[in-house]
Protein backbone atom coordinates (compact mmCIF):
# COMPACT_ATOMS: atom_id res chain seq x y z
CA UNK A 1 -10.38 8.52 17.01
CA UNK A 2 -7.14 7.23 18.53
CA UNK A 3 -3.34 6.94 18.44
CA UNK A 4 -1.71 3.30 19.60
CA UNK A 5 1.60 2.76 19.93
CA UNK A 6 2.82 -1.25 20.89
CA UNK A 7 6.21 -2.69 22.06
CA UNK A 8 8.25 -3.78 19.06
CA UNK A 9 7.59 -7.23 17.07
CA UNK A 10 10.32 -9.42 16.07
CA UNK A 11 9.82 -9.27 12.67
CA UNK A 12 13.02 -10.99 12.05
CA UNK A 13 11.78 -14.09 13.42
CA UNK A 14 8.56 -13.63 10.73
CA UNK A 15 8.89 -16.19 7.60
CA UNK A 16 7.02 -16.05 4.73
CA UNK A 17 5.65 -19.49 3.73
CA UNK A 18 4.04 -21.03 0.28
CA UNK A 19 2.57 -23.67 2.45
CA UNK A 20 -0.67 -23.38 3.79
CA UNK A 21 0.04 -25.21 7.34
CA UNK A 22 2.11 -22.91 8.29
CA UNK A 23 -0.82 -20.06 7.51
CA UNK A 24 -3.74 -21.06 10.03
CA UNK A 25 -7.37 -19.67 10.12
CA UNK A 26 -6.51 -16.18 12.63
CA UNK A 27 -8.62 -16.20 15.31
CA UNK A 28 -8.02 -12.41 15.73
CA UNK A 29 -5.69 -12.69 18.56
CA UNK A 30 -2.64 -12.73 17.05
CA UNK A 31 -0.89 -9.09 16.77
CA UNK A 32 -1.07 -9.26 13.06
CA UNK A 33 -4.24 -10.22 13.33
CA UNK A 34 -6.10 -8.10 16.00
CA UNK A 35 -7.17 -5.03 14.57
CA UNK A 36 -9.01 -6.57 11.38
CA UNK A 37 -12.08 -7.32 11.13
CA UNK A 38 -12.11 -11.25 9.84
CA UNK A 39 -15.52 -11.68 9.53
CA UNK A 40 -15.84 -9.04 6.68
CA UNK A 41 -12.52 -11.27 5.49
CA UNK A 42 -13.36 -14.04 5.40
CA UNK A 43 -13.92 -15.10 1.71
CA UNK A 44 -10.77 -14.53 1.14
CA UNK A 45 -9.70 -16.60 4.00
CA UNK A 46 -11.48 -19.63 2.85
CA UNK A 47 -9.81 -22.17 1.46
CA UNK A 48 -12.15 -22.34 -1.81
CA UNK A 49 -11.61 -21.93 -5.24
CA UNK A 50 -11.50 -19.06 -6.90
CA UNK A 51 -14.34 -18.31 -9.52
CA UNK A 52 -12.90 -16.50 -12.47
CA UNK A 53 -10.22 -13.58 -12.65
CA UNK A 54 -10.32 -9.56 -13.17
CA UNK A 55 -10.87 -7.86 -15.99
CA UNK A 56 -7.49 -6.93 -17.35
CA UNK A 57 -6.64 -3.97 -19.93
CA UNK A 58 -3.11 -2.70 -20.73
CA UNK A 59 -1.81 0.43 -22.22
CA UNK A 60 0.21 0.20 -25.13
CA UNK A 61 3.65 -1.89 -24.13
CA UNK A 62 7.03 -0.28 -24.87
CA UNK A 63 8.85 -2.37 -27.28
CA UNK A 64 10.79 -5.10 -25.32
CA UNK A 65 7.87 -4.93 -22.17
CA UNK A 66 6.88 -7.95 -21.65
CA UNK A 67 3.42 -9.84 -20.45
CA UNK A 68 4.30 -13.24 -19.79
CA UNK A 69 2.19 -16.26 -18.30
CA UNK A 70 3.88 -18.23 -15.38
CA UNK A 71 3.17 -21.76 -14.07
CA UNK A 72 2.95 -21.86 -10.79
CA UNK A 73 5.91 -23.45 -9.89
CA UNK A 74 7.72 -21.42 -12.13
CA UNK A 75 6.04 -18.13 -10.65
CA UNK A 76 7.25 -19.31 -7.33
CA UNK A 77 10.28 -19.67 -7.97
CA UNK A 78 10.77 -16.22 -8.98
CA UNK A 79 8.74 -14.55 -6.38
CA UNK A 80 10.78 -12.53 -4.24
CA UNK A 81 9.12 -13.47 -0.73
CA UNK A 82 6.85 -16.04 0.20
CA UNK A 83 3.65 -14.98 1.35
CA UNK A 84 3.45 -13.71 5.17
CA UNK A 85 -0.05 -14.26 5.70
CA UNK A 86 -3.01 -16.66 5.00
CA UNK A 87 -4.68 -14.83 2.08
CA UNK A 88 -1.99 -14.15 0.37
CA UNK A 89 -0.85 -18.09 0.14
CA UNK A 90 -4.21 -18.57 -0.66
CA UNK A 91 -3.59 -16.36 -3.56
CA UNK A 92 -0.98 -18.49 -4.92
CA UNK A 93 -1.92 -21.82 -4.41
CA UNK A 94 -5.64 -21.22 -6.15
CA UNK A 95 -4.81 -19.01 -8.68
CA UNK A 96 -3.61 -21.65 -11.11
CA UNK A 97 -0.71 -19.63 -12.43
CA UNK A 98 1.40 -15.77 -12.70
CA UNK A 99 1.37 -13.08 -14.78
CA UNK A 100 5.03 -11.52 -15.02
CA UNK A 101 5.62 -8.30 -16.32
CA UNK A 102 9.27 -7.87 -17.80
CA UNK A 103 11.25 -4.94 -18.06
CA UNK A 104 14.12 -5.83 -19.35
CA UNK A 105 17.85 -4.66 -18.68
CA UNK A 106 19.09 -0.98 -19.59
CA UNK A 107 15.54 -0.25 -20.70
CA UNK A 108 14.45 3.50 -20.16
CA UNK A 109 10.24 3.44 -20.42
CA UNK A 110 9.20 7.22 -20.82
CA UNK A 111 5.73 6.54 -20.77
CA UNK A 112 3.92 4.86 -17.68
CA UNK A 113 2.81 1.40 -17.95
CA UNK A 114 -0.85 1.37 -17.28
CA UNK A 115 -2.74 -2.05 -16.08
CA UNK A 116 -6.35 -2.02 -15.08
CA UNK A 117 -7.58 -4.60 -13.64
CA UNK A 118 -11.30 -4.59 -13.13
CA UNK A 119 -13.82 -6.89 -10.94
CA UNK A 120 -17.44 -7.92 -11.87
CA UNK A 121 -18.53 -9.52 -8.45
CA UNK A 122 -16.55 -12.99 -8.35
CA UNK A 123 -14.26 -14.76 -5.99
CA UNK A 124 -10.76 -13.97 -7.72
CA UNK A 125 -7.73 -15.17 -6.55
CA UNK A 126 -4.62 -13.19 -8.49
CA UNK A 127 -0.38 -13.72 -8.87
CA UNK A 128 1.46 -10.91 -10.39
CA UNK A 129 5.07 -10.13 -10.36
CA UNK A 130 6.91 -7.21 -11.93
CA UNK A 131 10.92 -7.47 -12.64
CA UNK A 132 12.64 -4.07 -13.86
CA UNK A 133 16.02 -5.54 -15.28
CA UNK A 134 19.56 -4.23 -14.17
CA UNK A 135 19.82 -0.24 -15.31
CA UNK A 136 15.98 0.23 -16.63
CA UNK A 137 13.85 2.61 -15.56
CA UNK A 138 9.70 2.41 -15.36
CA UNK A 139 6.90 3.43 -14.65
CA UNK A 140 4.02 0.93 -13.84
CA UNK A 141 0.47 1.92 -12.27
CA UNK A 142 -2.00 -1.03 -11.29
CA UNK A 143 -5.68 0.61 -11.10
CA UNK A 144 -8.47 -1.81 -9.60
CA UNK A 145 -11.87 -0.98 -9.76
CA UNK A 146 -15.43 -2.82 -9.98
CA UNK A 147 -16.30 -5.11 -7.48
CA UNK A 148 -14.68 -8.02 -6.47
CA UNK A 149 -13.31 -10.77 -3.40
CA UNK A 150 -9.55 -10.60 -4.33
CA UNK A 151 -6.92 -12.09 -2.82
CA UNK A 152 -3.55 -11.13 -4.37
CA UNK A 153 0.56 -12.00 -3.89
CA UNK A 154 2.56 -9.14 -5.84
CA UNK A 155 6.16 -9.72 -5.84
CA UNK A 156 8.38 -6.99 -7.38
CA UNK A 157 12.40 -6.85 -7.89
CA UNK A 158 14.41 -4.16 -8.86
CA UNK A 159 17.15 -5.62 -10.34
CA UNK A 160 20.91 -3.64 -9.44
CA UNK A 161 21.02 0.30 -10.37
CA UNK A 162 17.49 -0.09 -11.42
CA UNK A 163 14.57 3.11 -10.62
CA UNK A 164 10.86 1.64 -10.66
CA UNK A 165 8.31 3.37 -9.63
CA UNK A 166 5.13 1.36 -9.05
CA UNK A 167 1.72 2.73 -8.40
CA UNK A 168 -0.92 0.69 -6.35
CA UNK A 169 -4.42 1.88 -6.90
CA UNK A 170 -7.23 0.99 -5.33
CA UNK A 171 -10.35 2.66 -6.22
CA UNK A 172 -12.90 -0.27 -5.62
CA UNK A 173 -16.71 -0.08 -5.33
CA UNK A 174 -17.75 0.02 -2.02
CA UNK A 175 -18.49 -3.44 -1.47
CA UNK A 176 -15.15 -4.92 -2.90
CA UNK A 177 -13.14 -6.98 -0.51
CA UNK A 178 -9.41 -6.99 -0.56
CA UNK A 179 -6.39 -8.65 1.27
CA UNK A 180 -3.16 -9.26 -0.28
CA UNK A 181 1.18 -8.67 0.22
CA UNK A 182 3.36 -6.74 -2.03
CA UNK A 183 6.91 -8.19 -1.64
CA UNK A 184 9.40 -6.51 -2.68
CA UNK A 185 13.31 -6.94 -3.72
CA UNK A 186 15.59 -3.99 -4.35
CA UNK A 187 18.66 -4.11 -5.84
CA UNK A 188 22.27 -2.64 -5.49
CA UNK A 189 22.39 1.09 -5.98
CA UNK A 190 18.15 0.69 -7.14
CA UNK A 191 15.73 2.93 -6.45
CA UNK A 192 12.13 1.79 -5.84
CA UNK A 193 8.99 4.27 -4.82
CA UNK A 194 5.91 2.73 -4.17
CA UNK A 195 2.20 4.92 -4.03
CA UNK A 196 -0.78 2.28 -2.33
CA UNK A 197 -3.81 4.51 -2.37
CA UNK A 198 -6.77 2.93 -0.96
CA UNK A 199 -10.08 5.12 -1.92
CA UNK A 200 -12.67 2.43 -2.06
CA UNK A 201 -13.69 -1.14 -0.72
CA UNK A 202 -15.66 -2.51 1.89
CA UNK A 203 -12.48 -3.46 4.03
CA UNK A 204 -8.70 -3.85 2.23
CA UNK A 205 -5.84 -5.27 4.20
CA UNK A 206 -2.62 -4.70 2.44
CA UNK A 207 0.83 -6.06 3.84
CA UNK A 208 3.67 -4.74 1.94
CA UNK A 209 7.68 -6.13 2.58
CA UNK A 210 10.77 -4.48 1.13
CA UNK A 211 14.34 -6.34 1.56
CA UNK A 212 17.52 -5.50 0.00
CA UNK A 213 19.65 -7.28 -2.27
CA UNK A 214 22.69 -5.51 -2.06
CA UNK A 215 24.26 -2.07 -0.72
CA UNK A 216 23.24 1.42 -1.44
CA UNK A 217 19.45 0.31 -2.54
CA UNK A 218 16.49 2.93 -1.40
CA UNK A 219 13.19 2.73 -1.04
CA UNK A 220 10.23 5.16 -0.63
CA UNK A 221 7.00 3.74 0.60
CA UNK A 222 4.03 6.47 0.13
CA UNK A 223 0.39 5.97 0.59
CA UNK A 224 -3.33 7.48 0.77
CA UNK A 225 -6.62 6.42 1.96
CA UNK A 226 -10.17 7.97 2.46
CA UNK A 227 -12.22 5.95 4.48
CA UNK A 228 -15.60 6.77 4.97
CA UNK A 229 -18.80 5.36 6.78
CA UNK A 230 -18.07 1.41 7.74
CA UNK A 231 -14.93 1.29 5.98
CA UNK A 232 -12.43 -0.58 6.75
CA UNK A 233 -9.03 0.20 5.51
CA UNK A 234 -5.69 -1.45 6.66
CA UNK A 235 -2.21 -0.84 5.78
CA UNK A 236 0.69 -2.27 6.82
CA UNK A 237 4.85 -2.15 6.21
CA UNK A 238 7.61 -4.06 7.01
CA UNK A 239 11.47 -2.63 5.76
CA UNK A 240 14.14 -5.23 6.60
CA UNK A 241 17.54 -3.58 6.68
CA UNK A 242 20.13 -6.43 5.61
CA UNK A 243 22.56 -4.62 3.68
CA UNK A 244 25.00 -2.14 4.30
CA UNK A 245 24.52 2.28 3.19
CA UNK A 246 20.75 1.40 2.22
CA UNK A 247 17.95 4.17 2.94
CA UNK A 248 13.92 3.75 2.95
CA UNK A 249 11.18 6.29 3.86
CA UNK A 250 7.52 5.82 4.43
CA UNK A 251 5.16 8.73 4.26
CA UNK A 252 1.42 7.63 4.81
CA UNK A 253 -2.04 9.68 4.94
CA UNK A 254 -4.93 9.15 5.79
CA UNK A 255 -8.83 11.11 5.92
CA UNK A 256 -11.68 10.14 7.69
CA UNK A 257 -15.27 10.70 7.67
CA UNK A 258 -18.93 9.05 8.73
CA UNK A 259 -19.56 6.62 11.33
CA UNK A 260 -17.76 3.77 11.94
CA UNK A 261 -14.86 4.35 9.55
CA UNK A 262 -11.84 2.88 10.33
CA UNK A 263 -7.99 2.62 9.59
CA UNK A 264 -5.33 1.23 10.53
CA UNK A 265 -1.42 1.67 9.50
CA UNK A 266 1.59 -0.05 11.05
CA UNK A 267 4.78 0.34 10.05
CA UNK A 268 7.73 -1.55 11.12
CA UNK A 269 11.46 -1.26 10.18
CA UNK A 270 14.00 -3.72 11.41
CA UNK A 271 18.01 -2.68 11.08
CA UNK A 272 19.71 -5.93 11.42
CA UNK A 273 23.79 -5.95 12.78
CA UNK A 274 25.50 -6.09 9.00
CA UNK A 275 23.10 -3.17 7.72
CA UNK A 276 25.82 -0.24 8.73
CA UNK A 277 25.20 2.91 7.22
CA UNK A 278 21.41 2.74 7.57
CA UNK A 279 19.34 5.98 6.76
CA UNK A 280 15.48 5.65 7.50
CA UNK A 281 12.61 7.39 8.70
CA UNK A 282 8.50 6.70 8.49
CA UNK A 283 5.91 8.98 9.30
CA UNK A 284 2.11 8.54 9.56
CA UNK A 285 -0.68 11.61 9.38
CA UNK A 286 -4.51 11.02 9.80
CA UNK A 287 -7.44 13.52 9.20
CA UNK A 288 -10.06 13.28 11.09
CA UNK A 289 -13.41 14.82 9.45
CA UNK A 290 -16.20 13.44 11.57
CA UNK A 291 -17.40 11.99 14.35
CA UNK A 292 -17.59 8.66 15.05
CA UNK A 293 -13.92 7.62 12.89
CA UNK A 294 -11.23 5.77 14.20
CA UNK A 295 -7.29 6.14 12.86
CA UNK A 296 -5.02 3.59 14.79
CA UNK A 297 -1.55 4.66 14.13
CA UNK A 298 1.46 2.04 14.82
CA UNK A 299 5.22 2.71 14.08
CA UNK A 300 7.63 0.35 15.46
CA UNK A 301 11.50 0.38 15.06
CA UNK A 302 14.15 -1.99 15.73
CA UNK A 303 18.19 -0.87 15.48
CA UNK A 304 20.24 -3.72 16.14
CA UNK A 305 23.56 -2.04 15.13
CA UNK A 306 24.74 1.77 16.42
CA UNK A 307 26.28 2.85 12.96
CA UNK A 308 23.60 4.33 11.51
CA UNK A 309 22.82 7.47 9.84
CA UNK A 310 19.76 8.10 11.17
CA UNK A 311 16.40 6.78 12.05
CA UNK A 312 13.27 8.02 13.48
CA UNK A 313 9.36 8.06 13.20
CA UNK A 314 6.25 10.02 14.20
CA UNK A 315 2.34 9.65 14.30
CA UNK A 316 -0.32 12.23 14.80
CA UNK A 317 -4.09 11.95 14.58
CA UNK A 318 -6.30 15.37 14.67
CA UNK A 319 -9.23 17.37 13.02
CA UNK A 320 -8.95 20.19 11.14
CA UNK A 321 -6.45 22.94 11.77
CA UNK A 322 -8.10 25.77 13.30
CA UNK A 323 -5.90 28.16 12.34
CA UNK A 324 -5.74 27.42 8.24
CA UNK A 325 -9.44 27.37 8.95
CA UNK A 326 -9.60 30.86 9.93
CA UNK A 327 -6.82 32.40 8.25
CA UNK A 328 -8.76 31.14 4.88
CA UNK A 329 -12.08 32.39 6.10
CA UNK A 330 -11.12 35.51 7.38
CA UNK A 331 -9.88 36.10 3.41
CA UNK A 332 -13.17 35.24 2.75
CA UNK A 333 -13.91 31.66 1.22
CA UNK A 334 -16.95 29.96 2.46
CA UNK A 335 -16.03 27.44 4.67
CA UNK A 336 -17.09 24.62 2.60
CA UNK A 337 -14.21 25.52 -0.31
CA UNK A 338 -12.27 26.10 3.20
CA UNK A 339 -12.51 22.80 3.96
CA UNK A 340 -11.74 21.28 0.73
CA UNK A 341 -8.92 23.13 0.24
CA UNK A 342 -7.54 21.40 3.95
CA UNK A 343 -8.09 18.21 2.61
CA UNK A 344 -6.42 18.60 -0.86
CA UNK A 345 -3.51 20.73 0.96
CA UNK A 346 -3.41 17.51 3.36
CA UNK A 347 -2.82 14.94 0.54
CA UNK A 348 -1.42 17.09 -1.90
CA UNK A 349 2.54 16.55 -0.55
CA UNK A 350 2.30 13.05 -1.53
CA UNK A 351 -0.18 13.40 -4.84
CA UNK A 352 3.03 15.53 -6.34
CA UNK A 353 5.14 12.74 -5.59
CA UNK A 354 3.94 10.49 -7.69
CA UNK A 355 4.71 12.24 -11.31
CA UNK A 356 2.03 10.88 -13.62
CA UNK A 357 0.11 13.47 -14.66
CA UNK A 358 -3.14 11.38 -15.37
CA UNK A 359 -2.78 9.51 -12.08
CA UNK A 360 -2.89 12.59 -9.91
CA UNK A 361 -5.53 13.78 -12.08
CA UNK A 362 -7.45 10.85 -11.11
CA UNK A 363 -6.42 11.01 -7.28
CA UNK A 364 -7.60 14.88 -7.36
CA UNK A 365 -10.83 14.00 -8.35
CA UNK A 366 -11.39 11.45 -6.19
CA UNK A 367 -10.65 13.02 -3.28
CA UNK A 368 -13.26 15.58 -4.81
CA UNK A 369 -16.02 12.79 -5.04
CA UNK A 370 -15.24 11.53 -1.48
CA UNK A 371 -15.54 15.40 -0.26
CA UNK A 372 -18.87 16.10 -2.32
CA UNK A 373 -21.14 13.12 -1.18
CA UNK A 374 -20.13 13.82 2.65
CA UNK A 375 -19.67 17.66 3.05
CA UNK A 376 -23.02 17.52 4.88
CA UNK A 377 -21.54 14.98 7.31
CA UNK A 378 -18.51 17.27 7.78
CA UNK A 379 -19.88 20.50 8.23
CA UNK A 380 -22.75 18.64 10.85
CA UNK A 381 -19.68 17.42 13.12
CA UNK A 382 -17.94 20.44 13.05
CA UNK A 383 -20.78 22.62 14.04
């Protein structure tokens, strides 16, 4: 297991780009290159076609939701960001098109809107983008599962006094590959959560960008993943402070268990000179289960301008808590329920946060699954 910490990037001098020169083959020396394992990446690094698309299902629309098909130019044009690495421009230039979901102004959606898209084995190359118009409010959950090579731009803007809460969920088959960047735009006075919850996959690199569009927006980044044996799981953040009395917050965690499991989260926040009145903090927690797992923890901020409100970070990596393990087996619970109930007590801050009753049903559960087919592997490392 390990902790890194590296000096900070410029990330203001990093451009997102629809053109695919300016989006070379990494050779894995490049620092947003060098802990990821290209070889397990590199279908979706390929410039080939893609050969077919997910599955898709919806839940019902609220009247005035929108599913809309985008050329590509006009899909570009919209898209908040360009991409800011290879697969993702890959993503847009070979997947022949956008979907755009539409929320439209001063809508309030009670309901969650549910889209599952599923993989059956092929190269697919995807383009979404989700607009919440001025005033709405939403919820919107994107569930992958099967199997799949996926590459994937999502852009997402939050138009002014908007709340959206959007709901990444990974919960591949284990041999699913997936790299992608969710971009996204947040209004003045908007609120914007996002939950990226990475529970399955051979390897899954996710870059995710917020920016602001005017003062007083916030953002809340949250995230889970459970790697276990020869997974590779990779999450990374970038908050660009450009306006003035803006806040963001990132809380991820992270478990670990079986050889060869591996993580990686780095989060960087940039406060530029005109963002005055800044508020923002990011924190990253890793579990440790098992021998032989790796967590490689990476915050980095840059403050450019002293009128702040505050910002800070912090990192840990450890095993279980002796002392919650003791306290609940000296009340007597075998210590395989002890350990479960660590685990659940470890993710369950964020799980709550999320508000969808199904979705943290699902989340529960899975963390259940994960637990049940390695408590062997647990108990033997902690013997």
């Amino acid at each position: 297991m390990g902790v890194s910490h590296n000096p900070i990037v410029d990330r203001g001098a990093t451009k997102g780009s629809f053109d695919l020169s300016d989006h070379p083959m990494p050779n894995g020396r490049e620092e947003a290159w060098r802990f990821t394992p290209l070889g397990r990446l590199r279908s979706v690094l390929d410039e080939r076609p893609a050969e077919g698309h997910l599955e898709w299902s919806t839940s019902a629309l609220p009247d005035g939701v929108e599913l809309v098909e985008l050329s590509s130019s006009d899909a570009r044009a919209r898209t908040v960001e360009p991409p800011v690495d290879r697969a993702a421009a890959l993503a847009v230039a070979l997947s022949g098109g956008a979907t755009l979901l539409r929320i439209p102004d001063r809508l309030v959606v009670t309901e969650p809107i549910t889209i599952r898209l599923h993989g059956t084995g092929q190269d697919v190359r995807g383009h979404l983008l989700v607009e919440a118009g001025a005033e709405s409010v939403a919820s919107v959950v994107l569930e992958r599962t099967g199997s799949a090579t996926y590459s994937e731009l999502v852009s997402v803007r939050v138009g002014d006094q908007a709340a959206l809460d959007i709901a990444f969920l990974q919960l591949w088959d284990d041999g699913a590959v997936h790299a992608g960047h969710i971009a996204a735009l947040v209004g003045r006075d908007a609120r914007l959560r996002t939950f990226t919850v990475t529970f399955g996959g051979e390897s899954v690199r996710l870059v995710q960008t917020v920016g602001y569009a005017g003062p007083g927006g916030s953002a809340d980044l949250f995230g889970l993943y459970f790697a276990d044996a020869g997974q590779h799981f990779e999450h990374r953040s970038f908050i660009d402070h450009t306006e003035p009395n803006c806040r963001s917050n990132a809380m991820f965690k992270g478990a670990l268990q079986g050889a060869g499991a591996r993580t990686v989260w780095v989060g960087d926040v940039l406060i530029r000179p005109e963002a005055t009145g800044t508020s923002t903090y990011e924190v990253n927690r890793n579990l440790i289960l098992s021998d032989g797992a790796r967590a490689d923890s990476i915050p980095n901020l840059e403050i450019e301008t002293g009128e702040i409100v505050g910002a800070g970070h912090a990192s840990a990596t450890g095993r279980f808590d002796d002392e919650q393990m003791f306290y609940l087996r000296a009340r007597g619970i075998p210590e395989d329920e002890a350990r479960r109930l660590v685990v659940r007590g470890f993710f369950a801050a964020v799980i709550h946060e999320i508000g969808v009753a199904s979705v943290e049903q699902t989340l529960n559960d899975a963390i259940e699954r994960e637990l049940e087919k390695n408590m062997a592997v647990i108990a033997g490392s902690a013997s």
